[in-house]
Protein backbone atom coordinates (compact mmCIF):
# COMPACT_ATOMS: atom_id res chain seq x y z
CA UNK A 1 9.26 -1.39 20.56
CA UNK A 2 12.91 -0.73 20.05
CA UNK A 3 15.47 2.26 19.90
CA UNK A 4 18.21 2.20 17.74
CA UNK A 5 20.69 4.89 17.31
CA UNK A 6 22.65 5.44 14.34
CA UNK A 7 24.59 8.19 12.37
CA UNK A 8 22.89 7.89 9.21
CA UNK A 9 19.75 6.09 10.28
CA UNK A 10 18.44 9.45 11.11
CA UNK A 11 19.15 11.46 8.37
CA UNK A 12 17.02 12.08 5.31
CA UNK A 13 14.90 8.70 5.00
CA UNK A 14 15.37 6.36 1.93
CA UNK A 15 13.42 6.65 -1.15
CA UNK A 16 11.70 3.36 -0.58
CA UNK A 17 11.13 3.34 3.23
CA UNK A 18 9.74 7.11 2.97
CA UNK A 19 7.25 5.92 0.03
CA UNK A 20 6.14 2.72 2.52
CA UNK A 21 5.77 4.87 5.69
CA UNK A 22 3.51 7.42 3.18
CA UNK A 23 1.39 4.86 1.33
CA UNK A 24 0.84 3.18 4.99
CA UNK A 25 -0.81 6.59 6.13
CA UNK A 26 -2.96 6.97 3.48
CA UNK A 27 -4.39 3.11 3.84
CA UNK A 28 -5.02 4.12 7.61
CA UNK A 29 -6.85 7.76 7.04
CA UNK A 30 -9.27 5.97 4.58
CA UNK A 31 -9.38 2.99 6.79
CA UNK A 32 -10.88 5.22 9.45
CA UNK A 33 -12.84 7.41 7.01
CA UNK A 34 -14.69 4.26 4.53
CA UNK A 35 -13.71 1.18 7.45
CA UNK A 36 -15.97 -1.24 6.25
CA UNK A 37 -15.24 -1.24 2.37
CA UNK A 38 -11.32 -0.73 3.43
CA UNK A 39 -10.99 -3.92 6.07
CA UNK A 40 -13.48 -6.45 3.79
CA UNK A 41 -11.68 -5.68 1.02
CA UNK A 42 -7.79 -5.46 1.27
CA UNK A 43 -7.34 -7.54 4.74
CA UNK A 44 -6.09 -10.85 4.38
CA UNK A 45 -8.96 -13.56 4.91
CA UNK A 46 -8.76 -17.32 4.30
CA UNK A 47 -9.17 -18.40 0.91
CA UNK A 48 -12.50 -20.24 1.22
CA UNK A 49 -13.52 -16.92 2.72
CA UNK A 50 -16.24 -14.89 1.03
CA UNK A 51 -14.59 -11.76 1.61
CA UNK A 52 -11.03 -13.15 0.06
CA UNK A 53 -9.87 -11.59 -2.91
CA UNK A 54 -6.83 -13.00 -5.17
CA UNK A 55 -5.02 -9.03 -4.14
CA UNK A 56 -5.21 -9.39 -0.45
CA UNK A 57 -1.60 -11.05 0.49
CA UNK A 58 -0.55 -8.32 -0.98
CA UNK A 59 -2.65 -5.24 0.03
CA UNK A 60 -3.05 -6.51 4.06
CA UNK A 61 0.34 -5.31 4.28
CA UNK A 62 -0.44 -1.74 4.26
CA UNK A 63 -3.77 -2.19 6.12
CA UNK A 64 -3.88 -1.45 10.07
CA UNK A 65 -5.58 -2.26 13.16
CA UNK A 66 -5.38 1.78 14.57
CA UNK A 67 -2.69 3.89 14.70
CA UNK A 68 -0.83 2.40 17.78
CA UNK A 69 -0.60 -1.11 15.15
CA UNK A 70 0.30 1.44 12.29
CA UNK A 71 2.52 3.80 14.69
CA UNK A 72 4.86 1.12 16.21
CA UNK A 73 5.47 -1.06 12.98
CA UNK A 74 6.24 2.09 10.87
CA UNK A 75 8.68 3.43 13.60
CA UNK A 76 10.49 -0.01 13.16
CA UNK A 77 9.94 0.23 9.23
CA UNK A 78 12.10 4.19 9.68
CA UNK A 79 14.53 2.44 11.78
CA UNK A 80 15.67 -0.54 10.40
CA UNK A 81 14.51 -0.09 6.82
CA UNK A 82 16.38 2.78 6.35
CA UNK A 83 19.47 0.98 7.19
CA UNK A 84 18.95 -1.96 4.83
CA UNK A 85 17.91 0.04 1.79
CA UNK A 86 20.99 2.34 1.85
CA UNK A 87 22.83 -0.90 2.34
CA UNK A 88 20.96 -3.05 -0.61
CA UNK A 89 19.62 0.24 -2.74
CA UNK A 90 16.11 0.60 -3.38
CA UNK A 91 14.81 -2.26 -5.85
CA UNK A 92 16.93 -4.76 -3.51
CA UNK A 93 14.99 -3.51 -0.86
CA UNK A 94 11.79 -3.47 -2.02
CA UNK A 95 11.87 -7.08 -3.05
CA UNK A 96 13.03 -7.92 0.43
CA UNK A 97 10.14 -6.42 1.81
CA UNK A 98 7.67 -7.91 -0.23
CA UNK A 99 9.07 -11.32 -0.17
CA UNK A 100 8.62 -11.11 3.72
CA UNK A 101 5.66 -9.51 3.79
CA UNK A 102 4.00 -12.56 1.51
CA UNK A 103 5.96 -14.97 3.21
CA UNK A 104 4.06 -13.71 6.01
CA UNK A 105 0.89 -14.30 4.98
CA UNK A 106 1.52 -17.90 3.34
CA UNK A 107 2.54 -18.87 6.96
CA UNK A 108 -0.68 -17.85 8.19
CA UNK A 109 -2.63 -18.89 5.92
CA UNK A 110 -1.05 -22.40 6.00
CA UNK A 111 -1.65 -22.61 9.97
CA UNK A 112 -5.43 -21.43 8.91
CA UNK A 113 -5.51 -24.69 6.50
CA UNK A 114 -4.30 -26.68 9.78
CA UNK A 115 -7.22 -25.21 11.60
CA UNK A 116 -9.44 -25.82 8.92
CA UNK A 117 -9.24 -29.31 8.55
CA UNK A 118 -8.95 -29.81 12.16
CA UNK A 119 -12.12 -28.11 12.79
CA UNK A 120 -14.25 -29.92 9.48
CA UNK A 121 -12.94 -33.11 11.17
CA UNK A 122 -14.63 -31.81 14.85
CA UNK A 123 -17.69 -30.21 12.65
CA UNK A 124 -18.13 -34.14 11.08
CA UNK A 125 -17.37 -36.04 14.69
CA UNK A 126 -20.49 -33.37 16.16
CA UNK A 127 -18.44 -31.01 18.37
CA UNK A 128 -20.93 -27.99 19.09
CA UNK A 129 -18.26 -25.88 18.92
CA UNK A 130 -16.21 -26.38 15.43
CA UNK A 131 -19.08 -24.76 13.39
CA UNK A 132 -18.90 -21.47 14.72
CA UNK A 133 -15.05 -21.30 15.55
CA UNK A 134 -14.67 -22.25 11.59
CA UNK A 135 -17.02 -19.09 10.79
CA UNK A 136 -14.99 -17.01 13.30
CA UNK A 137 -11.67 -18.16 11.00
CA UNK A 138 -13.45 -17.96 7.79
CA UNK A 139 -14.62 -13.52 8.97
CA UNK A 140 -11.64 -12.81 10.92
CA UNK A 141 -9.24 -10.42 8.80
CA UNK A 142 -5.60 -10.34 9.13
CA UNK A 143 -3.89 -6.92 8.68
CA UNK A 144 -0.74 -5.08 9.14
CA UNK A 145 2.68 -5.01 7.84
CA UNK A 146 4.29 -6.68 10.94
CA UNK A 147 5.21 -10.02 8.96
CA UNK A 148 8.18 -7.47 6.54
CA UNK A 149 9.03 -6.01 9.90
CA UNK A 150 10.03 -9.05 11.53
CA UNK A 151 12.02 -9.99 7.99
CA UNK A 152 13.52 -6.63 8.33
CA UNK A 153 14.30 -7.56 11.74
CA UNK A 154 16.02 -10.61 10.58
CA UNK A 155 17.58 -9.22 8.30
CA UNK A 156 19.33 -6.38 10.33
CA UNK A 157 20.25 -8.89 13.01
CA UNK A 158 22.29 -11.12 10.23
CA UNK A 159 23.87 -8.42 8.77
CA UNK A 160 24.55 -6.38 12.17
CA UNK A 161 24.81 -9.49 14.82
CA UNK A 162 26.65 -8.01 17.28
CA UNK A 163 25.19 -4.18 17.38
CA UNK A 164 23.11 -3.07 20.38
CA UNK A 165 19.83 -2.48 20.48
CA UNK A 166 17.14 -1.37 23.34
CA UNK A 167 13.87 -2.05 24.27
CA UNK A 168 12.39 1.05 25.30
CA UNK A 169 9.59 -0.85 28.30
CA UNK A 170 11.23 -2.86 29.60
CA UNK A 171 14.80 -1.07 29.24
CA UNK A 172 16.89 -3.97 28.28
CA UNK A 173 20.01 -4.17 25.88
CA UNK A 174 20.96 -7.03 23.92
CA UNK A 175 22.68 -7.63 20.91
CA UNK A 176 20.66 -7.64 17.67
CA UNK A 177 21.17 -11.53 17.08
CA UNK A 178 19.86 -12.31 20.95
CA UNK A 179 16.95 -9.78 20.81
CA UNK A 180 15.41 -10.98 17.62
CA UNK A 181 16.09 -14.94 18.63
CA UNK A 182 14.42 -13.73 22.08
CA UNK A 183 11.29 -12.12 19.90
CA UNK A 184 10.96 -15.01 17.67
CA UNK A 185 11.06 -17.75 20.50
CA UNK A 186 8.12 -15.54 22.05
CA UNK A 187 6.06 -15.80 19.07
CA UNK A 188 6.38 -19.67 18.31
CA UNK A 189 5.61 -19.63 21.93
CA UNK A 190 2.56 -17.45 21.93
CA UNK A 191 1.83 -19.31 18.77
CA UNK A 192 1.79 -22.23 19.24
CA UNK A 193 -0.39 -22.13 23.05
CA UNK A 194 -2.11 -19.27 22.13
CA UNK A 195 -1.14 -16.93 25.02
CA UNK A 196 -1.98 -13.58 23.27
CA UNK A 197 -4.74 -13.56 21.14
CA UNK A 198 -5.77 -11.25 18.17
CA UNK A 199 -2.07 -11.16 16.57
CA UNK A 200 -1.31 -13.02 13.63
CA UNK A 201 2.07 -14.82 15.33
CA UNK A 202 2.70 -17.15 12.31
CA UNK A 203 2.61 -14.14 10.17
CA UNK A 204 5.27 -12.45 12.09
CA UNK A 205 7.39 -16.31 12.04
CA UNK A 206 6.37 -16.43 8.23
CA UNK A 207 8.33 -12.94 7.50
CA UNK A 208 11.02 -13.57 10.05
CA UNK A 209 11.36 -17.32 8.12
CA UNK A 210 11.35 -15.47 4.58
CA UNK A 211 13.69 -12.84 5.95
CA UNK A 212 16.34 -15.70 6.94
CA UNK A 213 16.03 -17.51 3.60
CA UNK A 214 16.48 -14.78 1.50
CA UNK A 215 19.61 -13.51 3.61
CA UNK A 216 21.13 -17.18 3.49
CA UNK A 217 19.94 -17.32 -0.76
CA UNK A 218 21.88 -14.10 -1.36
CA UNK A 219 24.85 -15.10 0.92
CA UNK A 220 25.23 -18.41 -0.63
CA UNK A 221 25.16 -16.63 -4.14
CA UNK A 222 27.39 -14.19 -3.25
CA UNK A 223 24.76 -11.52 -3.70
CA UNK A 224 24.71 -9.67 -0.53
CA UNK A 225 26.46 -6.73 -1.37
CA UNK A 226 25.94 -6.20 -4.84
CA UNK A 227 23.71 -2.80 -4.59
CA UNK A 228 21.51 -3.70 -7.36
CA UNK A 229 20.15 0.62 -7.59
């Protein structure tokens, strides 16, 4: 979790952020209240899933896994959303977030396809195993909005290279370009050798990938700075 400090970051939040940070709430008090009909039916599952429905990149965005999941991602949605939207305006925004936020979850679901075929390929050679880690995949849901947050993290860390920020545990200050490399090389990492388990890592790379393209599409265009409002 980081701190940022900044003049206007901590004024009167942005239209768009505010409406995010709200619409996140309400997914989480009828998450706890109906969890069963909220998590089967707007977490992300694998296609070939029987609880996947054609909405779910979408609405696993505003789903959560508690309120520590929902607390931390939103505090990095105030911070650093707030700062992009009064930069880009509000539609600008919005499509930012959303592009990362899918982005997100075609990364993991592409990995998932990976896994897939690995494990029909184990399931046809006999391996005990690949029959019940393919079920595992296939009932596992994937929630949370942390895929936009690491393309808002991106995209605060092209735009603002060389401004501080602070981890809060452990206290360590880098600049924004050297903190977000630092997070994203710990999530290939953790990725890739599975270090920590029950987070979506190539979600987080997917919306961190999606947050650099876009950036590098609008700079090439000459559209970075056109507050479309």
């Amino acid at each position: 979790m980081m701190y940022y400090s900044s003049n206007g970051c901590l004024g009167n939040i942005p239209q768009i952020t505010k409406n995010l940070i709200i619409i996140n709430l309400f997914v989480l008090v009828f998450s706890e209240l109906r969890p069963d009909f909220m998590y089967s039916t707007f977490s992300l599952f694998y296609p070939s899933s029987p609880f996947f429905h054609w909405w779910q990149p979408l609405t696993h965005m505003f789903m959560h896994g508690g309120f520590w999941h929902f607390f931390f991602n939103m505090y990095t949605l105030f911070l650093f959303g707030s700062v992009l939207e009064r930069m880009w305006g509000p539609r600008k925004f919005l499509l930012f977030y959303f592009v990362t936020g899918l982005g997100a979850a075609a990364l993991h679901t592409g990995v998932q396809a990976i896994q897939v075929a690995v494990l029909t390929e184990q399931m046809a050679q006999g391996v005990a195993t690949a029959a019940s880690s393919l079920g595992v995949l296939y009932n596992t849901p994937t929630v949370g909005a942390s895929g936009a947050i690491y393309g808002l993290l991106v995209g605060y860390a092209m735009l603002f290279p060389d401004s501080r920020m602070t981890l809060i545990f452990p206290p360590v200050t880098l600049s924004a370009k050297w903190m977000v490399i630092i997070f994203i090389v710990i999530e290939l990492f953790t990725g890739v050798f599975g270090r920590v388990m029950n987070v979506a890592h190539f979600a987080h790379l997917g919306g961190a990938l999606f947050g650099w393209l876009l950036i590098l599409f609008w700079k090439k265009k000459g559209s970075m700075y056109d507050y479309d409002r």
